[in-house]
N, C-alpha and C. Protein backbone atom coordinates (compact mmCIF):
# COMPACT_ATOMS: atom_id res chain seq x y z
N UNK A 1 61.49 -44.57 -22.20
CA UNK A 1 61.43 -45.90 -21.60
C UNK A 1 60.33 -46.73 -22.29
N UNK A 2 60.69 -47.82 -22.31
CA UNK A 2 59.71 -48.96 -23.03
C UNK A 2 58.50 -48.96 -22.48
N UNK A 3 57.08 -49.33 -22.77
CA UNK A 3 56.54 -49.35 -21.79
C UNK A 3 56.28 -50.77 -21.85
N UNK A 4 55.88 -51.42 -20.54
CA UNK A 4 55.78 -53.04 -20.08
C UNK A 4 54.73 -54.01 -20.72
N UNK A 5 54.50 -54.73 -21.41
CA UNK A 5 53.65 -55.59 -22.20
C UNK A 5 53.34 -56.36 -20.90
N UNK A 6 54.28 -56.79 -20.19
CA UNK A 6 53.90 -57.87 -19.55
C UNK A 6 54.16 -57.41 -17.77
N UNK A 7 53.34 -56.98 -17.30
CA UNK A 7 54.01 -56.82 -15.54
C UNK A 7 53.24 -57.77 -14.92
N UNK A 8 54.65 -58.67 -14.28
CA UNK A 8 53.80 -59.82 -13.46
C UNK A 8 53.88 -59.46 -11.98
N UNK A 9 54.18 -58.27 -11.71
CA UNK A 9 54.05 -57.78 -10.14
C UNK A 9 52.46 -57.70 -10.11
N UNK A 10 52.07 -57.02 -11.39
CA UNK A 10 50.51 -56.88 -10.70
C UNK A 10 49.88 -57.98 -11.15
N UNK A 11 49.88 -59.27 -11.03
CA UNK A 11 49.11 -60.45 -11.39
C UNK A 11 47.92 -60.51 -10.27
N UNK A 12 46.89 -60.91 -10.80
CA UNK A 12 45.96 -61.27 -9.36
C UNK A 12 44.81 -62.37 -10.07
N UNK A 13 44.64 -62.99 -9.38
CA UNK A 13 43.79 -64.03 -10.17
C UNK A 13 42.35 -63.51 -9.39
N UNK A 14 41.29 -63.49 -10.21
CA UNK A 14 40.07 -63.52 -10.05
C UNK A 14 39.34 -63.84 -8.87
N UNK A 15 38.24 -63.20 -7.87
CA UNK A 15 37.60 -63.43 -7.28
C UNK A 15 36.76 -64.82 -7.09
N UNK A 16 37.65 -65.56 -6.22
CA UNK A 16 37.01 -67.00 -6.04
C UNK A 16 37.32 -67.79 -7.28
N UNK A 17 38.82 -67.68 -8.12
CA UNK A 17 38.99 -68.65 -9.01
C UNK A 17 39.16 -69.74 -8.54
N UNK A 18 40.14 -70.24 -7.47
CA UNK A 18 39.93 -71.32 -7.39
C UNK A 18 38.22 -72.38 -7.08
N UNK A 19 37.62 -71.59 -6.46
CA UNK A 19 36.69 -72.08 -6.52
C UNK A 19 36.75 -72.86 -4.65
N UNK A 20 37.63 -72.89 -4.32
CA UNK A 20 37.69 -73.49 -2.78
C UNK A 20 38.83 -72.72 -2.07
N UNK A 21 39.01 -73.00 -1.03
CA UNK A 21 39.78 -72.20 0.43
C UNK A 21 41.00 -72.47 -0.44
N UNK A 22 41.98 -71.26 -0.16
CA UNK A 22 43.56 -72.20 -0.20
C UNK A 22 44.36 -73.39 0.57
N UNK A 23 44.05 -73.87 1.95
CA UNK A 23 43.80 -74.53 2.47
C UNK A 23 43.35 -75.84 2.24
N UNK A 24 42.23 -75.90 1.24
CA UNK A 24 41.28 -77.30 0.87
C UNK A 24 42.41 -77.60 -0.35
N UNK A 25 43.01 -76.36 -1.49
CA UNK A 25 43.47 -76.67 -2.68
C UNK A 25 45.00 -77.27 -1.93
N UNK A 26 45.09 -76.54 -0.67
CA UNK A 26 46.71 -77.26 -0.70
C UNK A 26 46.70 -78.66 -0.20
N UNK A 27 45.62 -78.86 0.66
CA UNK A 27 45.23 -80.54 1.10
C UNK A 27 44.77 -81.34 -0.08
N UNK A 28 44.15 -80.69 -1.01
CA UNK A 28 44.23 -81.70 -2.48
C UNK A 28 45.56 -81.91 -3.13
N UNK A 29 46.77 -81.24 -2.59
CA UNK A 29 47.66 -81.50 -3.48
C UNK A 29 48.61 -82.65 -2.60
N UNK A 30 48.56 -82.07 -1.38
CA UNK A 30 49.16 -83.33 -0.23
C UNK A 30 48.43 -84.62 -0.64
N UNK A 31 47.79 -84.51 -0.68
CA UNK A 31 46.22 -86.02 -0.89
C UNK A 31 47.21 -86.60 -2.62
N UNK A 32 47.03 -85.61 -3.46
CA UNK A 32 47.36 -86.30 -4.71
C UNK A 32 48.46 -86.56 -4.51
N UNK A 33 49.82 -85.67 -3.85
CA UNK A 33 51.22 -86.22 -4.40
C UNK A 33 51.16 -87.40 -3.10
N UNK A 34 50.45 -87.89 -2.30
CA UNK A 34 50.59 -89.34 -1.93
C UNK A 34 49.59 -90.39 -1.91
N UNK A 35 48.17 -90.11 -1.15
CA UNK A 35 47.05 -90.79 -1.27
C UNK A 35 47.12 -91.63 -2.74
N UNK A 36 47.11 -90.75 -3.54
CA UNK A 36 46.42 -91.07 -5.16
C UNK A 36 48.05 -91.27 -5.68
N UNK A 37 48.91 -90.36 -5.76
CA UNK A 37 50.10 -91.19 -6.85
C UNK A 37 50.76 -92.27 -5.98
N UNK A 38 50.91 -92.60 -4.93
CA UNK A 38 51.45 -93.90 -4.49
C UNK A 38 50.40 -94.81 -4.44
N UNK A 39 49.33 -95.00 -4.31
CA UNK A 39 48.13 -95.68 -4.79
C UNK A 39 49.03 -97.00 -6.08
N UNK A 40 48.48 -98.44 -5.61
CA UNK A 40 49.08 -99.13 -7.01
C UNK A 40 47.93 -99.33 -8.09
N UNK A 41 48.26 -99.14 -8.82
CA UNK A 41 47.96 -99.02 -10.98
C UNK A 41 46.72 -99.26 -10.41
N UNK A 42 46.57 -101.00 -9.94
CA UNK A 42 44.95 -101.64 -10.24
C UNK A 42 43.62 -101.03 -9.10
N UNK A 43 44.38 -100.07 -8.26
CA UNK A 43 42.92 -99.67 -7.50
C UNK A 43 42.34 -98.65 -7.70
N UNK A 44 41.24 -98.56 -9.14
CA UNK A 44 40.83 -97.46 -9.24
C UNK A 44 40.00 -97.14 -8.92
N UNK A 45 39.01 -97.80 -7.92
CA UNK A 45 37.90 -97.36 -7.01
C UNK A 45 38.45 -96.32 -6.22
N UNK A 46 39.70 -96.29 -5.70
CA UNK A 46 40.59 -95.47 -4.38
C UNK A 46 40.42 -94.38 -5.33
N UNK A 47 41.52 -94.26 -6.36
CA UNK A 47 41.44 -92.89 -6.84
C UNK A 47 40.44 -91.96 -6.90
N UNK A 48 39.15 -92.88 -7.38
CA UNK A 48 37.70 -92.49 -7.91
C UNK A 48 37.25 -91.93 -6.62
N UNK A 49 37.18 -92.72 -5.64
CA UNK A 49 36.65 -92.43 -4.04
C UNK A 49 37.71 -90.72 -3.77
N UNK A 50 39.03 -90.64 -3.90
CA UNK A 50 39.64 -89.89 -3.30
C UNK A 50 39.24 -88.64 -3.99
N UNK A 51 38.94 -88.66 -5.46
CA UNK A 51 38.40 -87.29 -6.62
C UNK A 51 37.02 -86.57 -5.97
N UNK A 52 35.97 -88.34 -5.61
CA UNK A 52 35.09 -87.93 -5.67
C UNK A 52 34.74 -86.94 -3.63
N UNK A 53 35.64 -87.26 -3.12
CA UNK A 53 35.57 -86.73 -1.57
C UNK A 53 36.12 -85.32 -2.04
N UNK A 54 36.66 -84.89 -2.85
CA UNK A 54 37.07 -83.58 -2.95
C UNK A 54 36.27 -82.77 -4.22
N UNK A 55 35.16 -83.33 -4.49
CA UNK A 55 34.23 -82.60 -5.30
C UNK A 55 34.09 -82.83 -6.95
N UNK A 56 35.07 -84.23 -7.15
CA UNK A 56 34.39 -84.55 -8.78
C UNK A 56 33.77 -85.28 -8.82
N UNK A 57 32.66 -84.89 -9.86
CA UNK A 57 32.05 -86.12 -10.37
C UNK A 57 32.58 -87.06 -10.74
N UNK A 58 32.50 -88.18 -10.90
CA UNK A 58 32.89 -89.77 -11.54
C UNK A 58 32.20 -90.70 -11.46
N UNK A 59 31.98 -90.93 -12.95
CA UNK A 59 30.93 -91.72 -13.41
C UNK A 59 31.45 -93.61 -13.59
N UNK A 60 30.96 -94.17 -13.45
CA UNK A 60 31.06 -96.08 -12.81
C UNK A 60 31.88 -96.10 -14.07
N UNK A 61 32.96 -97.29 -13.24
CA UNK A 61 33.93 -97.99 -14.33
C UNK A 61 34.68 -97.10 -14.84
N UNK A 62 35.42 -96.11 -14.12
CA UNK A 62 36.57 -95.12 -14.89
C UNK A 62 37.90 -95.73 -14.08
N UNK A 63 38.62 -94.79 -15.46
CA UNK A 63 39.76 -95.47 -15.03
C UNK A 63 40.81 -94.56 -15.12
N UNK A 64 41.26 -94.22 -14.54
CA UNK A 64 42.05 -93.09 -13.90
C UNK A 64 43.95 -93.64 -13.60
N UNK A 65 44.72 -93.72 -14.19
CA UNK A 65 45.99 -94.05 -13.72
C UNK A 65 46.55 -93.01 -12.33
N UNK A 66 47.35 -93.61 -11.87
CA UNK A 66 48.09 -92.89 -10.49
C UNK A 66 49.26 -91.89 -10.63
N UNK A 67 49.55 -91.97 -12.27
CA UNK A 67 50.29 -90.50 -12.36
C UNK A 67 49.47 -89.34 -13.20
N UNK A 68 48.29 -89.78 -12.97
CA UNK A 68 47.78 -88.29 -13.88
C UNK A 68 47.54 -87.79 -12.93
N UNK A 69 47.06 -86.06 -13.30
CA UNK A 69 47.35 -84.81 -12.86
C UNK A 69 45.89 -83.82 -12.50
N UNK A 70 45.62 -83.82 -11.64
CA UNK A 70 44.05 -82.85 -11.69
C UNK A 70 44.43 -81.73 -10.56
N UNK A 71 44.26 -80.57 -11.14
CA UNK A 71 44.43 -79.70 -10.59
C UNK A 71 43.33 -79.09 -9.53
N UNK A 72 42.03 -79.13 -9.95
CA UNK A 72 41.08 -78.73 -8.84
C UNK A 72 39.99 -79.85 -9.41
N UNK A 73 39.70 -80.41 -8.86
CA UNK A 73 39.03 -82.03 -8.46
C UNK A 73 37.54 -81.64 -8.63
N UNK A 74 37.45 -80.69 -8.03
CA UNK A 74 35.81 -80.04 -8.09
C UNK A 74 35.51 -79.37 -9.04
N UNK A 75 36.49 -78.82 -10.45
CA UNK A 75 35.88 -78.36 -11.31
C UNK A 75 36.15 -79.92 -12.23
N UNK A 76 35.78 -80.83 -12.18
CA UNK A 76 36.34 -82.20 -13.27
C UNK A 76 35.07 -83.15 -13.08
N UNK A 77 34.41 -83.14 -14.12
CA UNK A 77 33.31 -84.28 -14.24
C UNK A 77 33.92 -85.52 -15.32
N UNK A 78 33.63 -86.35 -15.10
CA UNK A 78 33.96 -87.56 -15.88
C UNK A 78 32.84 -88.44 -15.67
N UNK A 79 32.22 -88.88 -17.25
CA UNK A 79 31.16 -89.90 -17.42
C UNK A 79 31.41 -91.24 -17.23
N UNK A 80 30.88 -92.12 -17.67
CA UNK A 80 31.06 -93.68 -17.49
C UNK A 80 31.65 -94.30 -18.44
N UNK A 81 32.76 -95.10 -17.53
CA UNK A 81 33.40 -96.05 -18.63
C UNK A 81 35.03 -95.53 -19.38
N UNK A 82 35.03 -93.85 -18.81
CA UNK A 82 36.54 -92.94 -19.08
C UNK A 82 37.66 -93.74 -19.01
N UNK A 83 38.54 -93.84 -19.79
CA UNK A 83 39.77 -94.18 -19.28
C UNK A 83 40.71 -92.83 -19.50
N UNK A 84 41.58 -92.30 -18.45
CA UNK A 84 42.38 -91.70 -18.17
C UNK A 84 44.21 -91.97 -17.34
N UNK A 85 44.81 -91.42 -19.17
CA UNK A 85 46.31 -92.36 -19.15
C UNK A 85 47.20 -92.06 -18.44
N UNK A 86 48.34 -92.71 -18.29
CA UNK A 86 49.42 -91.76 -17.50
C UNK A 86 49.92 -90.59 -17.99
N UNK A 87 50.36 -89.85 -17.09
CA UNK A 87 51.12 -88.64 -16.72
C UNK A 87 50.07 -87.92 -17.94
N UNK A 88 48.85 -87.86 -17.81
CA UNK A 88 47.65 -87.17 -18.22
C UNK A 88 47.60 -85.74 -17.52
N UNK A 89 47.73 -84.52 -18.12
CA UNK A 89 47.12 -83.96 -17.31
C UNK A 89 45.96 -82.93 -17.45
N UNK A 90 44.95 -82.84 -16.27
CA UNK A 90 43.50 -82.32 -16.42
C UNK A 90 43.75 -81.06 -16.20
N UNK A 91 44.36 -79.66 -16.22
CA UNK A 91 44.91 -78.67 -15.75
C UNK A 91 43.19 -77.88 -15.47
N UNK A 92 42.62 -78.08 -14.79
CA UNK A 92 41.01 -77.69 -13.93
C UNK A 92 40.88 -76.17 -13.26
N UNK A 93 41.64 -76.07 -14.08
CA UNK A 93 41.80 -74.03 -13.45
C UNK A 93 40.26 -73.39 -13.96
N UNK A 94 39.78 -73.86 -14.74
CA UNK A 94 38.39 -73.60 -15.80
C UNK A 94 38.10 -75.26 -15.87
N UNK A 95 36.38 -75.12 -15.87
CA UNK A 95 35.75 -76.55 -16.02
C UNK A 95 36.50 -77.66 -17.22
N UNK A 96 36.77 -78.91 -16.70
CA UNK A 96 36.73 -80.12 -17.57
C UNK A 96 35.81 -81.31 -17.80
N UNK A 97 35.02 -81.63 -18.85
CA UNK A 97 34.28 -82.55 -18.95
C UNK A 97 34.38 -83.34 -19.72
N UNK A 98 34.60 -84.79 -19.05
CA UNK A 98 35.39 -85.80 -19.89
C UNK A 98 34.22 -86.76 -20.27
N UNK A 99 32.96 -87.13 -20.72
CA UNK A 99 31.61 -87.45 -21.74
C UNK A 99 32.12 -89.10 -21.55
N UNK A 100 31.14 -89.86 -21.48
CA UNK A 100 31.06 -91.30 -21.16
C UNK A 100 31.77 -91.96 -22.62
N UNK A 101 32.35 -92.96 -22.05
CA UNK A 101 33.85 -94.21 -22.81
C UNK A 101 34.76 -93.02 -23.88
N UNK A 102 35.25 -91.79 -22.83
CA UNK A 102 35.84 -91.22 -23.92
C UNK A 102 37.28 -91.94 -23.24
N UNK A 103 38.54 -91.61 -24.08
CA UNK A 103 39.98 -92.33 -23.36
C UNK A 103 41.09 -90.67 -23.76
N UNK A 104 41.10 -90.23 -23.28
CA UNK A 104 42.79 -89.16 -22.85
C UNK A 104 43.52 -90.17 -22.39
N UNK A 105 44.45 -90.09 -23.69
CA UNK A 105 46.13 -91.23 -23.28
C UNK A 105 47.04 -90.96 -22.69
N UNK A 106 48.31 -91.11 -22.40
CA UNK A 106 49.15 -90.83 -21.77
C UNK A 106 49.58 -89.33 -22.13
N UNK A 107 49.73 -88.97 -21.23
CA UNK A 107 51.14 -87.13 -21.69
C UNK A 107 50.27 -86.31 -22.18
N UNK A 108 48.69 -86.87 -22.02
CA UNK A 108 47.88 -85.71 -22.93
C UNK A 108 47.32 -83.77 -22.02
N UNK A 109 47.38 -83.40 -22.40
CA UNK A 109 47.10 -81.90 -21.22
C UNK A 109 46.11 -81.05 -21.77
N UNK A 110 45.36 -81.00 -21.27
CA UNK A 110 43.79 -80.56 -21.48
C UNK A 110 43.58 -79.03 -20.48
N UNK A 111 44.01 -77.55 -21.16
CA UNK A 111 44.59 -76.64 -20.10
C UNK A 111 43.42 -75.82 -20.46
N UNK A 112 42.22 -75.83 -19.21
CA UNK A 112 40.91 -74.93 -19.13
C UNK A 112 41.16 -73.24 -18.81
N UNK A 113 42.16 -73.12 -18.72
CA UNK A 113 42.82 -71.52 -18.28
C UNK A 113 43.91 -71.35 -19.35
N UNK A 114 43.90 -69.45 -19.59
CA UNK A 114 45.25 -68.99 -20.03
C UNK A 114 45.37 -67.57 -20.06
N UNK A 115 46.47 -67.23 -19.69
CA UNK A 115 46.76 -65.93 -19.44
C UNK A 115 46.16 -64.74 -20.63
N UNK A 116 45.66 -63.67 -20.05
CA UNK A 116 45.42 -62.72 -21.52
C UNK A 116 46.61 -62.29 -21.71
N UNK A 117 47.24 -62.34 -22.55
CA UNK A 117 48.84 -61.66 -23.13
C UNK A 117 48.65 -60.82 -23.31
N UNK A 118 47.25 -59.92 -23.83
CA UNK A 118 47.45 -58.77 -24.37
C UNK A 118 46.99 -57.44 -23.04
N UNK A 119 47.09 -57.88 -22.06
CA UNK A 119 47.06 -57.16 -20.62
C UNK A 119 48.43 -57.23 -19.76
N UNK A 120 48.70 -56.40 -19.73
CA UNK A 120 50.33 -56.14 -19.09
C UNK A 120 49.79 -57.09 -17.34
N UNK A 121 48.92 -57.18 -17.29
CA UNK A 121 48.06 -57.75 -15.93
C UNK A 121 48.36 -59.25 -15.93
N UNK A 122 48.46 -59.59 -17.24
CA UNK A 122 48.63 -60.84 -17.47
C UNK A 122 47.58 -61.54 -16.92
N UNK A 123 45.68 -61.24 -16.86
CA UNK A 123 45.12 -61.98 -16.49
C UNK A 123 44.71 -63.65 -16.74
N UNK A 124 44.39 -63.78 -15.78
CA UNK A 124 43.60 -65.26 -16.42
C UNK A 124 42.21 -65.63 -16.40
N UNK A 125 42.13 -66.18 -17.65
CA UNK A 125 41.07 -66.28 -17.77
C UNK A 125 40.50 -67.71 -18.48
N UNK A 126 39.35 -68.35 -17.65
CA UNK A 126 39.08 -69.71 -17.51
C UNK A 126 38.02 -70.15 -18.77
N UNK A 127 38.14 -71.50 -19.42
CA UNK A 127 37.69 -71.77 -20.11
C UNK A 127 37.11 -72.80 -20.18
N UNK A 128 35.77 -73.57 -20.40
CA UNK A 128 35.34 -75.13 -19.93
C UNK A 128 35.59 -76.13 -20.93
N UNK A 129 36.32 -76.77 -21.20
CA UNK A 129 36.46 -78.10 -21.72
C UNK A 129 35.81 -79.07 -21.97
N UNK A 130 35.15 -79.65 -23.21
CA UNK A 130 34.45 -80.59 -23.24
C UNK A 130 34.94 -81.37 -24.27
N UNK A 131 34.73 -82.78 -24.04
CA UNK A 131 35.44 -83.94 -24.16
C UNK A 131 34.17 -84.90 -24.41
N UNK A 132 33.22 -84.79 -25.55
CA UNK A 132 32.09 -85.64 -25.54
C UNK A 132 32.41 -86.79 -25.72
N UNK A 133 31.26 -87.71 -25.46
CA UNK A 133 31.23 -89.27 -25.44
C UNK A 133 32.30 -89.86 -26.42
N UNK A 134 32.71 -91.32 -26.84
CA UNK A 134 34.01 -91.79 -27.50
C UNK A 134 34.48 -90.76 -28.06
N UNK A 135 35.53 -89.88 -27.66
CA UNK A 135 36.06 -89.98 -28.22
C UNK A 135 37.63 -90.33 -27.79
N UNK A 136 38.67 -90.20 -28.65
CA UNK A 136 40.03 -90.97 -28.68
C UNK A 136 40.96 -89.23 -28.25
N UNK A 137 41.70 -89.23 -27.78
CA UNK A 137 42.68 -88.43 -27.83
C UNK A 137 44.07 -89.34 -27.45
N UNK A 138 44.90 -89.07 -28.42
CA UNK A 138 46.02 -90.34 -28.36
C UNK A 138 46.92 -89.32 -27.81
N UNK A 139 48.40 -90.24 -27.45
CA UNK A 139 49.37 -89.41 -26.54
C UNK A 139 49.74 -87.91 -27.08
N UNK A 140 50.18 -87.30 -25.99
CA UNK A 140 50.04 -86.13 -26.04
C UNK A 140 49.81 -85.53 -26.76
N UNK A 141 48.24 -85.16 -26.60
CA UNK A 141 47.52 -83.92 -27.32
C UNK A 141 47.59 -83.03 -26.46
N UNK A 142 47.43 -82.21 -27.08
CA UNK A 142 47.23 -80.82 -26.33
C UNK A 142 46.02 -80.05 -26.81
N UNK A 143 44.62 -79.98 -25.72
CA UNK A 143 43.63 -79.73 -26.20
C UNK A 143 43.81 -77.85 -25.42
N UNK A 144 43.34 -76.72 -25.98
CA UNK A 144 43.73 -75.21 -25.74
C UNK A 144 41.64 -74.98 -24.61
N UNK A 145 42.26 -74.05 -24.33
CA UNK A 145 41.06 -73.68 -23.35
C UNK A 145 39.90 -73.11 -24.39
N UNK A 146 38.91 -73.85 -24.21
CA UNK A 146 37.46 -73.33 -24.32
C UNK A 146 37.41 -74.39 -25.39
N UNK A 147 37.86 -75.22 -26.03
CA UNK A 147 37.81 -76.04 -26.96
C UNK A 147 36.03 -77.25 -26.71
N UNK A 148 35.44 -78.02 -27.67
CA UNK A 148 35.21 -79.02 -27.75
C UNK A 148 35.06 -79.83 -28.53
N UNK A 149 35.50 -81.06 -28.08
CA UNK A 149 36.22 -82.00 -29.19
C UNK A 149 34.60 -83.27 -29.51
N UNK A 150 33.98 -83.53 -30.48
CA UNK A 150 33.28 -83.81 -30.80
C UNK A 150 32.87 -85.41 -30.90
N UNK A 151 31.54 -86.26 -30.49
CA UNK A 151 31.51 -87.20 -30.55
C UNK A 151 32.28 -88.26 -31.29
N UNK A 152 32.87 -89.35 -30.67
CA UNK A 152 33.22 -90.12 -31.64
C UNK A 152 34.83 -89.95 -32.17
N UNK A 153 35.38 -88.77 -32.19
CA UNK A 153 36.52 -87.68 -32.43
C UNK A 153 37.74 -88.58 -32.22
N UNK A 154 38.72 -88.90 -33.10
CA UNK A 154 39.60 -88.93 -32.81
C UNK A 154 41.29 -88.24 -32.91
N UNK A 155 41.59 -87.81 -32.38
CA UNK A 155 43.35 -86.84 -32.30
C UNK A 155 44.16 -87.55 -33.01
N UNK A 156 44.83 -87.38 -33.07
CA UNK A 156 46.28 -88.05 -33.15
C UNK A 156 47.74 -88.02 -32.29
N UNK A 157 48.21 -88.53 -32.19
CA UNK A 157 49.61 -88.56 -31.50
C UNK A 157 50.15 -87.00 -31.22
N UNK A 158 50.29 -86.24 -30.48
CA UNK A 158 51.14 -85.28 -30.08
C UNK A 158 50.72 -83.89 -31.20
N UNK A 159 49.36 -83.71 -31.52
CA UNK A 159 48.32 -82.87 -32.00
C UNK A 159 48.20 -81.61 -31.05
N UNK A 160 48.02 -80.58 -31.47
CA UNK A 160 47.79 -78.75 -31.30
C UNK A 160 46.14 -78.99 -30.65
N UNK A 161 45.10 -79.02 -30.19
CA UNK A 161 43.59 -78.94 -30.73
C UNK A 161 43.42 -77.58 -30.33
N UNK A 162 43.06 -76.31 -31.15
CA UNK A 162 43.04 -74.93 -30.30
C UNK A 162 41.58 -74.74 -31.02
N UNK A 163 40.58 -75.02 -31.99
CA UNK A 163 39.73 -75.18 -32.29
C UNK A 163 38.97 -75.99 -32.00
N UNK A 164 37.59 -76.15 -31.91
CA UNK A 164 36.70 -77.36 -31.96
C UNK A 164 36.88 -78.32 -33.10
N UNK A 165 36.50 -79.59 -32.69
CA UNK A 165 36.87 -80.71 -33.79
C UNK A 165 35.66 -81.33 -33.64
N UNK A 166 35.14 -81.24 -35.08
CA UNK A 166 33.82 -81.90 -35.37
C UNK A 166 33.49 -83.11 -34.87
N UNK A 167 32.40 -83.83 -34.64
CA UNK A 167 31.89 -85.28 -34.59
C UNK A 167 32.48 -86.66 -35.46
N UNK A 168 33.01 -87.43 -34.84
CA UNK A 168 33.18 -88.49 -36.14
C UNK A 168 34.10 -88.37 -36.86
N UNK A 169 35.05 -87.52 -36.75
CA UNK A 169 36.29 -87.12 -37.43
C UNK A 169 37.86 -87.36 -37.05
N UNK A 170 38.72 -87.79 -38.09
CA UNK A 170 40.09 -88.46 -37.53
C UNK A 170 40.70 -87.13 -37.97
N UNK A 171 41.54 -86.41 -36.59
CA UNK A 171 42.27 -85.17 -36.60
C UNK A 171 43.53 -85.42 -35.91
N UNK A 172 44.55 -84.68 -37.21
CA UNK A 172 45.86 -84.50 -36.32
C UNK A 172 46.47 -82.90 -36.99
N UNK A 173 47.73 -83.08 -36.57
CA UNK A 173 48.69 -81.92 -36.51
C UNK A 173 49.04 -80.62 -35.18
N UNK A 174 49.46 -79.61 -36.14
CA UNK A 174 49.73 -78.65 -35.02
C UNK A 174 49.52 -77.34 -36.22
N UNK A 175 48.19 -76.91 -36.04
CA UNK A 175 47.33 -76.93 -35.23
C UNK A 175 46.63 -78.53 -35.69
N UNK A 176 45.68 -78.86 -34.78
CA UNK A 176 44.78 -80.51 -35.71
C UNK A 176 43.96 -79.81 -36.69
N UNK A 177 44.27 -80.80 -37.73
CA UNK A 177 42.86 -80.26 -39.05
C UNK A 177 42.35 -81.76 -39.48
N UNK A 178 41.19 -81.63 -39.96
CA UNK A 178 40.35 -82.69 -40.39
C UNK A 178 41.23 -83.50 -41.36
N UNK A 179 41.54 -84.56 -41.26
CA UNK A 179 41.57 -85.76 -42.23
C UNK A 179 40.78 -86.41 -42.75
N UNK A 180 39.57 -87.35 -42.27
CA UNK A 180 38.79 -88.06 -42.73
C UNK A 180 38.01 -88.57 -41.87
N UNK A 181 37.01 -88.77 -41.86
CA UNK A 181 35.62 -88.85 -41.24
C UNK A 181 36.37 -90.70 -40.30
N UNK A 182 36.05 -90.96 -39.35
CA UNK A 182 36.10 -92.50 -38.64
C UNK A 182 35.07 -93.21 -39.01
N UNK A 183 36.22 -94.67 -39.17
CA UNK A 183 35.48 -95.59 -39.49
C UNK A 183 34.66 -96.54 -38.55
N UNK A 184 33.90 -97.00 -39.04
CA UNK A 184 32.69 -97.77 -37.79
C UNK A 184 31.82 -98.87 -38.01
N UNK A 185 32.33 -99.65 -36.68
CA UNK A 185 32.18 -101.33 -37.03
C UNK A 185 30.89 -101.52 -37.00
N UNK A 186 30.26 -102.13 -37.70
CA UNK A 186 28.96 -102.55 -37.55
C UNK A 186 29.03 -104.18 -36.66
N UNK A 187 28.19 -104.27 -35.58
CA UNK A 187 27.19 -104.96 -34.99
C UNK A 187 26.16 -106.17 -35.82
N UNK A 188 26.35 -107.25 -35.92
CA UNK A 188 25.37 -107.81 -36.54
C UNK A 188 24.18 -108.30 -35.51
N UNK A 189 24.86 -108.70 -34.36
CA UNK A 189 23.86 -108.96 -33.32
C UNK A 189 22.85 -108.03 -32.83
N UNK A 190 23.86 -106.66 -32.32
CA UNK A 190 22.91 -105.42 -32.25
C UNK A 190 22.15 -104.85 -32.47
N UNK A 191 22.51 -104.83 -34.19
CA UNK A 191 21.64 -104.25 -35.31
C UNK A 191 22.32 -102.98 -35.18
N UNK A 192 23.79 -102.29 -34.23
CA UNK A 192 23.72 -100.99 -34.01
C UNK A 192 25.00 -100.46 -34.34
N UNK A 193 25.96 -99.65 -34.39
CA UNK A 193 27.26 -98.86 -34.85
C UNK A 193 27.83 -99.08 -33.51
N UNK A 194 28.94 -99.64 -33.61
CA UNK A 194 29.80 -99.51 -32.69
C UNK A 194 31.25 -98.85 -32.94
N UNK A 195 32.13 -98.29 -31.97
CA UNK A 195 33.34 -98.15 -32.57
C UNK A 195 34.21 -98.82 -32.54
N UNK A 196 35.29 -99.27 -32.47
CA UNK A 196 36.55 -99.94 -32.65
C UNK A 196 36.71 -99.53 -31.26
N UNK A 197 37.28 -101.18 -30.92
CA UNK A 197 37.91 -101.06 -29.55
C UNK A 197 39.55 -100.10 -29.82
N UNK A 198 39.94 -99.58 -28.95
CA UNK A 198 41.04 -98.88 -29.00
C UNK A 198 42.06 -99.37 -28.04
């Protein structure tokens, strides 16, 4: 007889993964599939208020659309100035940290957990996400658990990221690999580097 690579009878997730009661996680999901996705487009104080009553951080002036996706609210920090696109999703099984005026576009999925394949247990196991200050991730990227994507950073359209991606750098594909360093507007008033509005 074969023996089993994969037995999902014995699955068990980790001691206190979620991180809250089952109870609190199933009232975050009642809360999101109405509170927050029937919510209209322009009130993103509500959303912000509804994240932040269930344990995320959120930092002033974010912007959060009403079909993105957060799975546990209390593992998700977001800095100042975030924009976050539609049908985005934060998959928060393992920490996410989204770093001040960064933008995740639409369809993008940022997954802090993943099964060990090579355990017939099929465990899981959590990974923290970081998402430093500007940077760009354009529609659906797909950033892999334990990743961080580097100041300034920008993805490309429907991009792999399963590695870290340097500072200041324009990345795409599947997997993303370096293209060429981003370009950057200079300020005459400032005296200082700014980036391109996006």
């Amino acid at each position: 007889m074969t023996p089993r690579v994969q037995d999902l009878k014995s699955f068990v997730l980790p001691p206190n993964f979620r991180g809250r009661p089952a109870w609190f996680v199933q009232l975050w999901w009642i809360v999101q599939a109405t509170l927050f996705r029937w919510s209209p487009q322009f009130v993103y104080g509500w959303r912000n208020f509804l994240l932040r009553l269930f344990g995320a951080k959120i930092g002033r002036g974010v912007i959060i659309r009403p079909t993105a996706e957060i799975t546990y609210p209390w593992k998700l920090t977001i800095g100042d100035y975030c924009w976050i696109g539609d049908y985005a999703s934060l998959y928060t099984l393992g920490e996410i940290e989204i770093r001040d005026n960064a933008c995740v576009s639409q369809h993008c999925y940022l997954a802090a957990a993943a099964h060990d394949y090579t355990r017939p247990t099929f465990d899981m196991e959590a990974k923290k996400i970081t998402i430093e200050p500007e940077v760009w991730l354009a529609t659906r990227v797909f950033v892999a658990p334990g990743v961080t994507v580097g100041r300034g950073a920008v993805v490309g359209a429907c991009s792999v990221v399963l590695r870290d991606v340097p500072p200041m750098m324009i990345c795409a594909g599947n997997p993303a690999r370096v293209l060429r360093e981003r370009p950057v507007a200079w300020s005459a008033s400032a005296g200082a580097a700014e980036t391109p509005a996006l």
